[in-house]
Structures are given as C-alpha cells and as structure tokens.
N, C-alpha and C. Protein backbone atom coordinates (compact mmCIF):
# COMPACT_ATOMS: atom_id res chain seq x y z
N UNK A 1 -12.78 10.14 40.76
CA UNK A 1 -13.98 10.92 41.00
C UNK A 1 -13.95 11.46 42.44
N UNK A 2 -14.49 12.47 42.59
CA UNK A 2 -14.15 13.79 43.83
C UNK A 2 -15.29 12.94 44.88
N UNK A 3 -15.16 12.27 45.91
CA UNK A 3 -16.34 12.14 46.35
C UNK A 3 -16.72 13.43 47.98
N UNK A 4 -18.11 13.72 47.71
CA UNK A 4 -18.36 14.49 48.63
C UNK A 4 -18.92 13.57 50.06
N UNK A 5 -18.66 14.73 51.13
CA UNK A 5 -19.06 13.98 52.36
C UNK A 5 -19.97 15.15 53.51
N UNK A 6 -20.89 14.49 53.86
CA UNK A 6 -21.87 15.68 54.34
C UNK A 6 -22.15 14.70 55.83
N UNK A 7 -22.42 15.54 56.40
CA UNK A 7 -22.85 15.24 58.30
C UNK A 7 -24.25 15.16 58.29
N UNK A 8 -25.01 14.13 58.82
CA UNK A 8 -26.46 14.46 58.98
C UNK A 8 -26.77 14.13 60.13
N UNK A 9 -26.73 14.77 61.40
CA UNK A 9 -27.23 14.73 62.74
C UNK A 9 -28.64 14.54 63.01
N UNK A 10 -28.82 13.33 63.18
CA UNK A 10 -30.13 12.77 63.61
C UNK A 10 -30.54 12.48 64.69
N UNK A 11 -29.46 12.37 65.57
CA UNK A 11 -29.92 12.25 66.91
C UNK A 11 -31.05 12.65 67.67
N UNK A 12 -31.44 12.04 68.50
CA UNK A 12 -32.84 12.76 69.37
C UNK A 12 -34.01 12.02 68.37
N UNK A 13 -33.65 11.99 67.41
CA UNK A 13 -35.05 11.53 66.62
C UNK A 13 -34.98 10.06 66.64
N UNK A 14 -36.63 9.86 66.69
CA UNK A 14 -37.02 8.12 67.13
C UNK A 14 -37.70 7.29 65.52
N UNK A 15 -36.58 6.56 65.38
CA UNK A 15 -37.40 5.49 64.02
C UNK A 15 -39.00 5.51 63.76
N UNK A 16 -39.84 6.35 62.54
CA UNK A 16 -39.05 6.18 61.57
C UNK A 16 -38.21 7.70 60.75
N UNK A 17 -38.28 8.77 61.59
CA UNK A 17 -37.59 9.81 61.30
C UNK A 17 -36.32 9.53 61.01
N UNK A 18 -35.45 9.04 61.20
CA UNK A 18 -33.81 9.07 60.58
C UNK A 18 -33.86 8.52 59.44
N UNK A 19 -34.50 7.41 59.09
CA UNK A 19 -34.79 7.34 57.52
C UNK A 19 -35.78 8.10 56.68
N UNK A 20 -36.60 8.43 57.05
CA UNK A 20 -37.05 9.57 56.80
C UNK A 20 -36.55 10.85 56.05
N UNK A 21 -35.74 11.52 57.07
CA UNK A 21 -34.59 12.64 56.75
C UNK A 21 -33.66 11.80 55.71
N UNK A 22 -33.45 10.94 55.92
CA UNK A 22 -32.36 10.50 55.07
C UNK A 22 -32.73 10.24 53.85
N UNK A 23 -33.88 9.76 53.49
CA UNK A 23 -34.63 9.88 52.19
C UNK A 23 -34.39 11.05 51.49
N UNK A 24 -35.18 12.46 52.40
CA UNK A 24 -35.48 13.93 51.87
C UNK A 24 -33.77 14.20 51.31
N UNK A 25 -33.11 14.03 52.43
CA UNK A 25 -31.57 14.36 51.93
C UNK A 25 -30.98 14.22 50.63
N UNK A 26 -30.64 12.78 50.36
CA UNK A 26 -30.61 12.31 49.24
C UNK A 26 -31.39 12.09 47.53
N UNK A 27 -32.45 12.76 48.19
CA UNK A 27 -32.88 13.62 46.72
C UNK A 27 -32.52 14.25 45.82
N UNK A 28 -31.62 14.83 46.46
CA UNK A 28 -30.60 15.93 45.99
C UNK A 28 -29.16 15.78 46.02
N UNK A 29 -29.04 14.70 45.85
CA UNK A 29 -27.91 13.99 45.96
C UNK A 29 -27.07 13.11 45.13
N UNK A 30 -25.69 13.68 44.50
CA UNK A 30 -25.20 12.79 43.21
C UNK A 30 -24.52 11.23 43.76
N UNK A 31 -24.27 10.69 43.40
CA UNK A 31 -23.62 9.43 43.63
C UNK A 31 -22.26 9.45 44.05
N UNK A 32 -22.21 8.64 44.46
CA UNK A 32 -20.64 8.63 45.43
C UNK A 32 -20.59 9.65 46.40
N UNK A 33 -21.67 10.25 46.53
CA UNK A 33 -21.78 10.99 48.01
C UNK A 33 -21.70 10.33 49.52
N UNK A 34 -20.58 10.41 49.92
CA UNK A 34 -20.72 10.35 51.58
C UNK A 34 -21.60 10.50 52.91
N UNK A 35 -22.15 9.87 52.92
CA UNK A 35 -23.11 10.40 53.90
C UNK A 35 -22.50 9.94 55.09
N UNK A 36 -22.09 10.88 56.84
CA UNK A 36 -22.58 9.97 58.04
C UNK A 36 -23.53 10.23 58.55
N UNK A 37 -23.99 9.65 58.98
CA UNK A 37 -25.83 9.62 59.63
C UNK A 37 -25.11 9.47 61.37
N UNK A 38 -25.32 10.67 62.29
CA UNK A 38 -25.44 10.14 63.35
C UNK A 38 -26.96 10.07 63.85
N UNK A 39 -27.20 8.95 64.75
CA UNK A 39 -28.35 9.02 65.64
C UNK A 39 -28.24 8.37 67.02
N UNK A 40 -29.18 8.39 67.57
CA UNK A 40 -29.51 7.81 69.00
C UNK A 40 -30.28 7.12 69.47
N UNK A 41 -30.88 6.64 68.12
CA UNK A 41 -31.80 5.48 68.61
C UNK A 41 -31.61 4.36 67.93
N UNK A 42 -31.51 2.92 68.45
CA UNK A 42 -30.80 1.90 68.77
C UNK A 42 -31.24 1.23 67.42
N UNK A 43 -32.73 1.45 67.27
CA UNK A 43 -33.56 0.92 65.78
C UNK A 43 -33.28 1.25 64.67
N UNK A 44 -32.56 2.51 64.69
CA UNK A 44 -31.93 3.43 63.01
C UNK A 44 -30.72 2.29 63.29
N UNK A 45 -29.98 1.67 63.97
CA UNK A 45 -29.09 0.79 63.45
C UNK A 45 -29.52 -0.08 62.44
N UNK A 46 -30.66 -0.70 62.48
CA UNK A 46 -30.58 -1.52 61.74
C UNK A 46 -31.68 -0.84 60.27
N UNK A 47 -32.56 -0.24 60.84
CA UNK A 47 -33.25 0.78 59.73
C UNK A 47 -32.62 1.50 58.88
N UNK A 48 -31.77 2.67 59.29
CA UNK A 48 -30.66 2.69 57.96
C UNK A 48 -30.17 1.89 57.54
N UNK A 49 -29.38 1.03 58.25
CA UNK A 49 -28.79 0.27 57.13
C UNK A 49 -29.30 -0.72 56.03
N UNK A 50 -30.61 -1.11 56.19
CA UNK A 50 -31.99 -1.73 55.44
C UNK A 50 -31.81 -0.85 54.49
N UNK A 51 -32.67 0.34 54.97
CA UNK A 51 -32.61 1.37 54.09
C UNK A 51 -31.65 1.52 52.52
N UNK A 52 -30.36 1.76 53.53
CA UNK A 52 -29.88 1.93 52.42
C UNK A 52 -29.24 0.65 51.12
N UNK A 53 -29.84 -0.46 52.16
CA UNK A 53 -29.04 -1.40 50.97
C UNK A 53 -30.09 -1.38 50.21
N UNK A 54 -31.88 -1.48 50.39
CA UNK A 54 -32.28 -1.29 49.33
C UNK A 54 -31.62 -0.20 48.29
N UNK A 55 -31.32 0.74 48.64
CA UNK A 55 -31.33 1.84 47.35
C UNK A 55 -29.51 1.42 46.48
N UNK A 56 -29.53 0.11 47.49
CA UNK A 56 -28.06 -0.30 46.54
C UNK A 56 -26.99 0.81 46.47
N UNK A 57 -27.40 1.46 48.00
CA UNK A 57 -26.22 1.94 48.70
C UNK A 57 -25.14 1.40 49.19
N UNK A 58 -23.57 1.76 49.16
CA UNK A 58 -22.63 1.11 50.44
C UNK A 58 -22.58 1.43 51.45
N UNK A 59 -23.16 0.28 52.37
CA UNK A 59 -23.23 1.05 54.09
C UNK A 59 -21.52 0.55 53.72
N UNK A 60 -20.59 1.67 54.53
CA UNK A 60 -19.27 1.47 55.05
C UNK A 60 -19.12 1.19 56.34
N UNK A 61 -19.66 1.78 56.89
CA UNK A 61 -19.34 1.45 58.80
C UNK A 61 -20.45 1.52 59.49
N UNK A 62 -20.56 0.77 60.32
CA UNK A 62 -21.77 1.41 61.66
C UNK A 62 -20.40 1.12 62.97
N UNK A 63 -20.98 2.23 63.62
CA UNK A 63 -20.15 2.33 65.14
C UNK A 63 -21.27 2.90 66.19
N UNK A 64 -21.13 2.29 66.59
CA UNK A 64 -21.72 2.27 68.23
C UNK A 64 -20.97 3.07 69.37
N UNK A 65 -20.47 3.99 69.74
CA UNK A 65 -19.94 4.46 70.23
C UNK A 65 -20.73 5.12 71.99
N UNK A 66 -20.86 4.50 72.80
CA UNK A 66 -21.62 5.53 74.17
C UNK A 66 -22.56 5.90 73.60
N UNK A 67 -23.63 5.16 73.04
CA UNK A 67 -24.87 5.93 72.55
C UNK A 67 -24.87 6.43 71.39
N UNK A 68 -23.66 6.96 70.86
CA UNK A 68 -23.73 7.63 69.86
C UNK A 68 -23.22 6.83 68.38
N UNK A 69 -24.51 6.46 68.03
CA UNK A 69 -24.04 5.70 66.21
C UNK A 69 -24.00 6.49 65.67
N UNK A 70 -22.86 5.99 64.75
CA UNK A 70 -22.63 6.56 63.58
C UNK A 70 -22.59 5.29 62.09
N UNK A 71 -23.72 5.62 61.23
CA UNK A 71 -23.76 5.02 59.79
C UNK A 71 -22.87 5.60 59.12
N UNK A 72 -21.76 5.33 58.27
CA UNK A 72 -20.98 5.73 57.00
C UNK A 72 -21.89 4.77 56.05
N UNK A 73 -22.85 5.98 54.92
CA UNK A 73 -22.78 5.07 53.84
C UNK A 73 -22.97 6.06 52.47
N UNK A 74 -22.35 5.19 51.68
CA UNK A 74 -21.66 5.83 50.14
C UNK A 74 -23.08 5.62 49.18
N UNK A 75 -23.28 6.54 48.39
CA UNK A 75 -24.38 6.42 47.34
C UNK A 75 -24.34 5.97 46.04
C-alpha cells in the first residue's frame, strides 16, 4: 500500500493549537498517511503524541532538534 506523506508546519503556535490543526487535517485523511508535525512549543511534545495515540495512531519519531520538533506519526 502507497503510503502518503504531508508536512504540517506548526511552529509559532502555542498548545492547544498544534493539536488542534492536527485534528482539522486529518479529517480528510486516509490511513497510512504520513504525517510530520513540526512545532515549537515544548508542550505539543507530549500533546501530540497523546493525541495521537488516542486515535490509535503510530507516533514513529519525535526529535528535538535546536528548538525545532519534529512528530512522525502514521494513521
């Protein structure tokens, strides 16, 4: 199965907006979709990834990088 992968730049925005957006996103969204979520605030670390395990998502990665996280997670 083809899986797709889409960028969602969240940065600048303060919890609870990155889950938020990430909700609206995935509305429209088939399974085994790729998502990375970047953001910049320290609380979407652990808020996405909540997030998405409720919806019995696979978080794949979180990275911390100089400020800049990045969530990989599969739908």
């Amino acid at each position: 199965m083809v899986k797709h992968s889409i960028r969602l730049d969240l940065r600048g925005l303060r919890c609870p907006l990155p889950v938020l957006r990430l909700r609206k996103l995935t509305q429209s969204l088939t399974a085994n979709t790729i998502i990375d979520v970047h953001v910049s605030d320290r609380m979407a670390l652990k808020d996405v990834p909540d997030y998405a395990q409720e919806r019995q998502w696979k978080v794949l990665d979180v990275v911390d990088h100089e400020g800049l996280m990045t969530i990989k997670i599969q739908l």
